[in-house]
C-alpha atoms as a PDB file:
ATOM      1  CA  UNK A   1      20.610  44.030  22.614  1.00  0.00           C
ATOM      2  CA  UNK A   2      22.593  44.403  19.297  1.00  0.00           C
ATOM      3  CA  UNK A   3      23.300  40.361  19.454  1.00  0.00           C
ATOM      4  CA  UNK A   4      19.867  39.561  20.113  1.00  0.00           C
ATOM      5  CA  UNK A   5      18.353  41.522  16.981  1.00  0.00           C
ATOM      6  CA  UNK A   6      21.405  40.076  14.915  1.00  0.00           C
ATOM      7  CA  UNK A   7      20.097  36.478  16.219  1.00  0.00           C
ATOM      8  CA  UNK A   8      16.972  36.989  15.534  1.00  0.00           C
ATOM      9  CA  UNK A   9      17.493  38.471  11.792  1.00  0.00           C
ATOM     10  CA  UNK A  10      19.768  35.408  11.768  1.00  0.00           C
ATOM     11  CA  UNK A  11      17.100  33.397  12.352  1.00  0.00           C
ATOM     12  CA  UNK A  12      14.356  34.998  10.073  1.00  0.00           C
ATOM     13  CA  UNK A  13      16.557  34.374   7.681  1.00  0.00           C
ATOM     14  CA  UNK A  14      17.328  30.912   7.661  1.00  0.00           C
ATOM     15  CA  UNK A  15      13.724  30.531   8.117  1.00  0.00           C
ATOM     16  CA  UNK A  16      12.873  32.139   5.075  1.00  0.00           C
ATOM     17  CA  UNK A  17      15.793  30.724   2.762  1.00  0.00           C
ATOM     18  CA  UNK A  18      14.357  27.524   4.295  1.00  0.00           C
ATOM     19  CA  UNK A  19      10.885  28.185   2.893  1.00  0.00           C
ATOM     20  CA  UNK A  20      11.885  29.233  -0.034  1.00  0.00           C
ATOM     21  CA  UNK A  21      13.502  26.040  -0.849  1.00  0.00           C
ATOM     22  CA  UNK A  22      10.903  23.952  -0.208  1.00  0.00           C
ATOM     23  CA  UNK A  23       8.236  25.702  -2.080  1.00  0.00           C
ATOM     24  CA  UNK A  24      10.157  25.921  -5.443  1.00  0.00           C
ATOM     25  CA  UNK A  25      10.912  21.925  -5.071  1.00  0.00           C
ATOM     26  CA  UNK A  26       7.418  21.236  -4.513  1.00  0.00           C
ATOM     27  CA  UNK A  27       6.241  23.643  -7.132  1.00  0.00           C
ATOM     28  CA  UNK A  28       9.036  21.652  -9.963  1.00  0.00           C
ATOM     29  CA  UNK A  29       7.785  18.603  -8.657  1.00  0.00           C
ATOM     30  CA  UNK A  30       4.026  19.217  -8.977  1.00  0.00           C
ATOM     31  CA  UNK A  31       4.807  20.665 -12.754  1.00  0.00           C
ATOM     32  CA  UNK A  32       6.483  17.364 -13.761  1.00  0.00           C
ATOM     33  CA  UNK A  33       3.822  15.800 -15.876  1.00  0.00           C
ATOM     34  CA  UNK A  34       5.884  13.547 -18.224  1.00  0.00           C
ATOM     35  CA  UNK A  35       8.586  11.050 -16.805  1.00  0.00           C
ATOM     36  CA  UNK A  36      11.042  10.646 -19.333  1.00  0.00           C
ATOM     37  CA  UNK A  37      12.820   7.311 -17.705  1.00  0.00           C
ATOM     38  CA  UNK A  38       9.245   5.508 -17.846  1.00  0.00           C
ATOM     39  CA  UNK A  39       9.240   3.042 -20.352  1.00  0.00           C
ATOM     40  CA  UNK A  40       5.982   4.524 -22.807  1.00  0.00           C
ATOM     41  CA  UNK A  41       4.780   0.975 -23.709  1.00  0.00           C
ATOM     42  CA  UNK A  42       4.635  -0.393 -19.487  1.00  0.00           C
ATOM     43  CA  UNK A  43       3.180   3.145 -19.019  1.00  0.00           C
ATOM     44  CA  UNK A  44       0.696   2.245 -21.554  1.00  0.00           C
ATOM     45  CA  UNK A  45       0.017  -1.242 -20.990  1.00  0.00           C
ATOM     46  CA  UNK A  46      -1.150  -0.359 -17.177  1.00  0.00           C
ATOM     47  CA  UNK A  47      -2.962   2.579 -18.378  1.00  0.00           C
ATOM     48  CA  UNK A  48      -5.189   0.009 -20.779  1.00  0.00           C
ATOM     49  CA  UNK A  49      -5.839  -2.135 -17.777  1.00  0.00           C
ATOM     50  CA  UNK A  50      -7.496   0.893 -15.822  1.00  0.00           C
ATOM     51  CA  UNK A  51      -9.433   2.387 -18.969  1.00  0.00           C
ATOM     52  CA  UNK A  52     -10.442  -1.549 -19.496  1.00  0.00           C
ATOM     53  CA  UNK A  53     -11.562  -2.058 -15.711  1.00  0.00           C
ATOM     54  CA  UNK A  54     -13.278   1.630 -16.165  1.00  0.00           C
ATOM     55  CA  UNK A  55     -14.798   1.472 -19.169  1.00  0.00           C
ATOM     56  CA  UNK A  56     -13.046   4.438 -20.671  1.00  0.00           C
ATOM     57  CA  UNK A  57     -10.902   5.427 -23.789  1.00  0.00           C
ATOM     58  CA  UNK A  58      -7.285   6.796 -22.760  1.00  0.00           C
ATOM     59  CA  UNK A  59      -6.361   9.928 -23.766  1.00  0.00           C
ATOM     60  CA  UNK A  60      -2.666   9.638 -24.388  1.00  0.00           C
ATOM     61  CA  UNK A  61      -1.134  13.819 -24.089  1.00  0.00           C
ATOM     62  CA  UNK A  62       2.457  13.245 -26.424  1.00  0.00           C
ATOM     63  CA  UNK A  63       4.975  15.778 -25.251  1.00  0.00           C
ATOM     64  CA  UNK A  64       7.096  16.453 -22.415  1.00  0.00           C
ATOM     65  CA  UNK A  65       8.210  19.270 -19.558  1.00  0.00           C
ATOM     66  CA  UNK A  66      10.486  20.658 -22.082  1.00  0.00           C
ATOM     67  CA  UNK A  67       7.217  21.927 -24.466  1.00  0.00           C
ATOM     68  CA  UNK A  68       5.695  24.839 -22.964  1.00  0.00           C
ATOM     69  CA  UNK A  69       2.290  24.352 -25.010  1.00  0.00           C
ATOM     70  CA  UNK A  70       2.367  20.787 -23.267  1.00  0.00           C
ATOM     71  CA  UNK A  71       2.095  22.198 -19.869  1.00  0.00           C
ATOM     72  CA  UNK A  72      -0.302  24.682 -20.990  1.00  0.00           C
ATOM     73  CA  UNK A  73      -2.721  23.002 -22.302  1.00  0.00           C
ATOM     74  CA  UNK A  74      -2.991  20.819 -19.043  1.00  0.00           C
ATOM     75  CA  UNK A  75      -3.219  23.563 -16.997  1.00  0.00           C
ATOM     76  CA  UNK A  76      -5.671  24.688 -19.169  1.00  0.00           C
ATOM     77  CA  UNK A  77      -7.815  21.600 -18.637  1.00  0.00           C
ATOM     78  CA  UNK A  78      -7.468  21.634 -15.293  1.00  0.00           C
ATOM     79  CA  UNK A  79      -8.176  25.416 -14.628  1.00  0.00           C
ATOM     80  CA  UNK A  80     -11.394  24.958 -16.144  1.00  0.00           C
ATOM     81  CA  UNK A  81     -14.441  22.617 -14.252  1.00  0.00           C
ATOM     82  CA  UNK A  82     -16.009  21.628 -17.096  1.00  0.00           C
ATOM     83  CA  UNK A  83     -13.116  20.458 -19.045  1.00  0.00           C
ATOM     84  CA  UNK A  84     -11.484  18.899 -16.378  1.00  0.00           C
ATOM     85  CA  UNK A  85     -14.699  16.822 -15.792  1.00  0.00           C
ATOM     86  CA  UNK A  86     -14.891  15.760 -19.331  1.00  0.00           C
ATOM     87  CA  UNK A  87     -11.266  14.542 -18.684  1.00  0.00           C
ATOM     88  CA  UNK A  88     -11.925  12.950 -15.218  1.00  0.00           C
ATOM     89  CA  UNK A  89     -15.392  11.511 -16.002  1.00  0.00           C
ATOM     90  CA  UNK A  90     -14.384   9.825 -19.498  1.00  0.00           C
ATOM     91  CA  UNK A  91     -11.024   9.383 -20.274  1.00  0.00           C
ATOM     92  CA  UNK A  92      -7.552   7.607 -18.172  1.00  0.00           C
ATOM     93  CA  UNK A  93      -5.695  10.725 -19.112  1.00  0.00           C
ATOM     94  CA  UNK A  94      -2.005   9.774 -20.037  1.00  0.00           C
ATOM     95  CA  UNK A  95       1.210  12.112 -20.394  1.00  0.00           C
ATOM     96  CA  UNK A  96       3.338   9.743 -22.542  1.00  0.00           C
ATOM     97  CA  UNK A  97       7.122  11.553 -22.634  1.00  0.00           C
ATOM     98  CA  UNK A  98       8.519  11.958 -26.267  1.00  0.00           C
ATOM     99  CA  UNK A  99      11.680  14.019 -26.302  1.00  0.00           C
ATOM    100  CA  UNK A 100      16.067  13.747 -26.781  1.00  0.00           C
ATOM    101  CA  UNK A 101      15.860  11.881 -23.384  1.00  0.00           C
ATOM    102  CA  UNK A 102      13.452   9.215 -24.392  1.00  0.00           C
ATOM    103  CA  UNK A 103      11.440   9.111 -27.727  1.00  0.00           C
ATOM    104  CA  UNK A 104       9.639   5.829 -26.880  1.00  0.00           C
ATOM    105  CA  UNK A 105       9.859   4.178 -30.075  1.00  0.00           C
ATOM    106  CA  UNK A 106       7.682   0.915 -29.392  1.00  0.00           C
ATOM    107  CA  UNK A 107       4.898   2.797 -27.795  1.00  0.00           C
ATOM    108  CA  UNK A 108       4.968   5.377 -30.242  1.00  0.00           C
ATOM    109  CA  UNK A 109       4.361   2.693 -32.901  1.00  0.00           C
ATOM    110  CA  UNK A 110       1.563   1.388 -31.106  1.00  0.00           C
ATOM    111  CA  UNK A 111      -0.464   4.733 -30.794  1.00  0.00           C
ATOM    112  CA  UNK A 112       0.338   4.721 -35.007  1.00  0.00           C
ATOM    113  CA  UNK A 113       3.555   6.737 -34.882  1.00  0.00           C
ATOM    114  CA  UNK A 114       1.817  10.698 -34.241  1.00  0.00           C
ATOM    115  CA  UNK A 115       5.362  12.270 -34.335  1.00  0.00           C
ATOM    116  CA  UNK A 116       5.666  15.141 -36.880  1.00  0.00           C
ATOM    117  CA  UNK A 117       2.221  17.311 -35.731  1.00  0.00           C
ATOM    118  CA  UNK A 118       3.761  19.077 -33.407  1.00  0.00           C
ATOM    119  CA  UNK A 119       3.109  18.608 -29.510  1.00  0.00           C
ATOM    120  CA  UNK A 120       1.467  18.265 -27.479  1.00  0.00           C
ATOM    121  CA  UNK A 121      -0.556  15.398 -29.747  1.00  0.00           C
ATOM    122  CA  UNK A 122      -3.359  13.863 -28.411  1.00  0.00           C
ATOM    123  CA  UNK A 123      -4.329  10.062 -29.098  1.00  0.00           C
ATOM    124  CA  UNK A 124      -7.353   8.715 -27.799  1.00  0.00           C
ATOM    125  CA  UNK A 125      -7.280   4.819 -27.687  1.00  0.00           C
ATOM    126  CA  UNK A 126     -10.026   2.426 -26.677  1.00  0.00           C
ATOM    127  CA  UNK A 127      -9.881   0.361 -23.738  1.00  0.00           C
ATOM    128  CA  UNK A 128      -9.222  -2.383 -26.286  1.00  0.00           C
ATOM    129  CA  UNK A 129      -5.884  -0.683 -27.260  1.00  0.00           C
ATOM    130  CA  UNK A 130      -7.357   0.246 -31.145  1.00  0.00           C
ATOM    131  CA  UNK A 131      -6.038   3.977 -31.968  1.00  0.00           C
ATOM    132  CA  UNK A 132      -9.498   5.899 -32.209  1.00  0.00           C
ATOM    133  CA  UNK A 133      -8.290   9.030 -33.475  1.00  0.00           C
ATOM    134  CA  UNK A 134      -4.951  11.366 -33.528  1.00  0.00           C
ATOM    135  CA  UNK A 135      -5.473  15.027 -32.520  1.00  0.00           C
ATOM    136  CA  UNK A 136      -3.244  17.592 -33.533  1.00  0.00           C
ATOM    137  CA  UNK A 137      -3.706  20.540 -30.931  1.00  0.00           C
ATOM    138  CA  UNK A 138      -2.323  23.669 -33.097  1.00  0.00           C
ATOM    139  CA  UNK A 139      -6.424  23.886 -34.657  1.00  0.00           C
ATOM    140  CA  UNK A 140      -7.483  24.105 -30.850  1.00  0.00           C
ATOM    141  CA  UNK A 141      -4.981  26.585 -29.997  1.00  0.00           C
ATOM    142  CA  UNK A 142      -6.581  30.520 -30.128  1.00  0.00           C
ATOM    143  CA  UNK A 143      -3.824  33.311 -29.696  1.00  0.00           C
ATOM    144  CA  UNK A 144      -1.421  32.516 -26.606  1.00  0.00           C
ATOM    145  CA  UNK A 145      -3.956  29.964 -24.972  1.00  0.00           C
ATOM    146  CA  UNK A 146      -6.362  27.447 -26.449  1.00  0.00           C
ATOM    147  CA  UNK A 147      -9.730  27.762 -27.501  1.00  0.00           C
ATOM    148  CA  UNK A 148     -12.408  26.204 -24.859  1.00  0.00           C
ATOM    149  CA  UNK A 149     -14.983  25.649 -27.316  1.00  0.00           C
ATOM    150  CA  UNK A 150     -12.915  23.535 -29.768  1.00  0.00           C
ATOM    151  CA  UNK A 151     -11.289  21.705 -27.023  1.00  0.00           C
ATOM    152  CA  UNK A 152     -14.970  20.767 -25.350  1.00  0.00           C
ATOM    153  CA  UNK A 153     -15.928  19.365 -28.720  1.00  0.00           C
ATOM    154  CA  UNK A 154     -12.682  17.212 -28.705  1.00  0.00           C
ATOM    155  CA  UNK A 155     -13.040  15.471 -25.671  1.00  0.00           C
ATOM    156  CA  UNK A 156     -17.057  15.171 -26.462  1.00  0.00           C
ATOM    157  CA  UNK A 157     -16.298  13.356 -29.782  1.00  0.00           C
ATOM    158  CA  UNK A 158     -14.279  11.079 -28.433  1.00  0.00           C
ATOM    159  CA  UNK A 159     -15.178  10.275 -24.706  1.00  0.00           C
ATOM    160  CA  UNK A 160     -17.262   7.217 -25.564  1.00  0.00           C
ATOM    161  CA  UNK A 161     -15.508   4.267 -24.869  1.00  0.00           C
ATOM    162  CA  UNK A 162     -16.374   1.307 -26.955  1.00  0.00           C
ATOM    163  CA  UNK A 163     -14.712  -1.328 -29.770  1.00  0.00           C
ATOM    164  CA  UNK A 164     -13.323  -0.118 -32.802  1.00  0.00           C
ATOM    165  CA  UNK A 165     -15.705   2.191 -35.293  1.00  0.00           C
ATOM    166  CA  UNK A 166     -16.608   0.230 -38.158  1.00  0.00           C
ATOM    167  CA  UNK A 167     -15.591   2.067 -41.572  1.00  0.00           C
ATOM    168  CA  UNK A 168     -19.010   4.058 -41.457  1.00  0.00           C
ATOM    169  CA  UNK A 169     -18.451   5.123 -38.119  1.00  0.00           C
ATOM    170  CA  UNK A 170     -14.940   6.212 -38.577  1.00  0.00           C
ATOM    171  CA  UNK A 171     -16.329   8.216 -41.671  1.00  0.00           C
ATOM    172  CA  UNK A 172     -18.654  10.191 -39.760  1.00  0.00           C
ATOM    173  CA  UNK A 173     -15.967  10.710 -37.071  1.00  0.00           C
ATOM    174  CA  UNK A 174     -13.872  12.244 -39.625  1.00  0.00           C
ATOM    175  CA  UNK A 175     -16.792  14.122 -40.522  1.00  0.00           C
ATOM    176  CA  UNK A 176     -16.846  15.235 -37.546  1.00  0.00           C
ATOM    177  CA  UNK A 177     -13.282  15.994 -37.095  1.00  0.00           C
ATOM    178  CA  UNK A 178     -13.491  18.003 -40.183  1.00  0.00           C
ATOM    179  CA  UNK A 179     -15.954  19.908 -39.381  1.00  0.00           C
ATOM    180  CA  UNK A 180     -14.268  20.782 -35.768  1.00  0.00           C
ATOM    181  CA  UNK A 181     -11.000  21.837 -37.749  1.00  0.00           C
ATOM    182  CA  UNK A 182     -13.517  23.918 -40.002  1.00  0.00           C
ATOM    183  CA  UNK A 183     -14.926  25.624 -36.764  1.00  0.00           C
ATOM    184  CA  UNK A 184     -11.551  26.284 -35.331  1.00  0.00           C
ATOM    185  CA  UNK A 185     -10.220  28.128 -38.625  1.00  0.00           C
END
């Protein structure tokens, strides 16, 4: 009797250790956002070919695994139905990897070199491949999380997918920026 509870605990465990093991490599895998042995510009250049054959803007996330804020804001996107529509329903949503393992120089370049604001960084680029706008994401951030409202009227601005604003139009979009940094202060 002894041998067969022994087996049996043997068993549960090995069972469990088993489990255990495969739900933390699923969970690291699922987490993984940003590939750091992509090359930024390929990952860029087929990203443009979707937002071109669906008429949307891309909305290039800078950052990587390694920034906590990075995976937090996605989350934070995703967690909430609205935002994640937004997201879905406008944009070809791109998690370009900047960090000591890769910092993708030549795509950097071409989405007007956003490095120094922190991360994550959002650019939003027309299907055309014109930079549209750079967003900074410290002004949407509100205590340890980010602040819904300010975030919303991000992805509003900038969902419409179209050529590149003529000087008037990118002054009112400034205008507009502005007065979404003034909201968030």
């Amino acid at each position: 009797m002894k041998r067969c509870v022994i087996y049996y605990l043997v068993g549960v465990l090995l069972v469990l250790v088993q489990a255990g093991c495969h739900s933390s490599t699923s969970t690291q895998s699922a987490a993984q956002l940003y590939d750091a042995s992509i090359d930024g510009s390929v990952q860029l250049d087929e990203a443009l070919a979707n937002a071109r054959e669906a008429g949307k803007n891309l909305l290039v996330q800078v950052g990587g695994d390694w920034c906590t804020w990075c995976l937090k804001i996605t989350q934070f996107i995703q967690d909430d139905p609205e935002l994640d529509s937004i997201v879905q329903q406008n944009y070809i949503w791109v998690h370009l990897y900047y960090g000591k393992d890769n910092h993708n120089e030549t795509a950097m370049a071409r989405l007007g070199n956003p490095i120094g604001h922190g991360f994550p960084f959002f650019v939003v680029v027309s299907p055309e491949g014109v930079v549209l706008h750079q967003q900074e994401t410290s002004s949407l951030e509100s205590g340890e999380t980010y602040n819904r409202e300010a975030l919303k009227q991000f992805l509003q601005a900038w969902q419409d997918a179209g050529p590149a604003p003529t000087e008037g139009e990118e002054m009112a979009q400034q205008s507009a920026a502005d007065s979404l940094a003034e909201a968030t202060e």
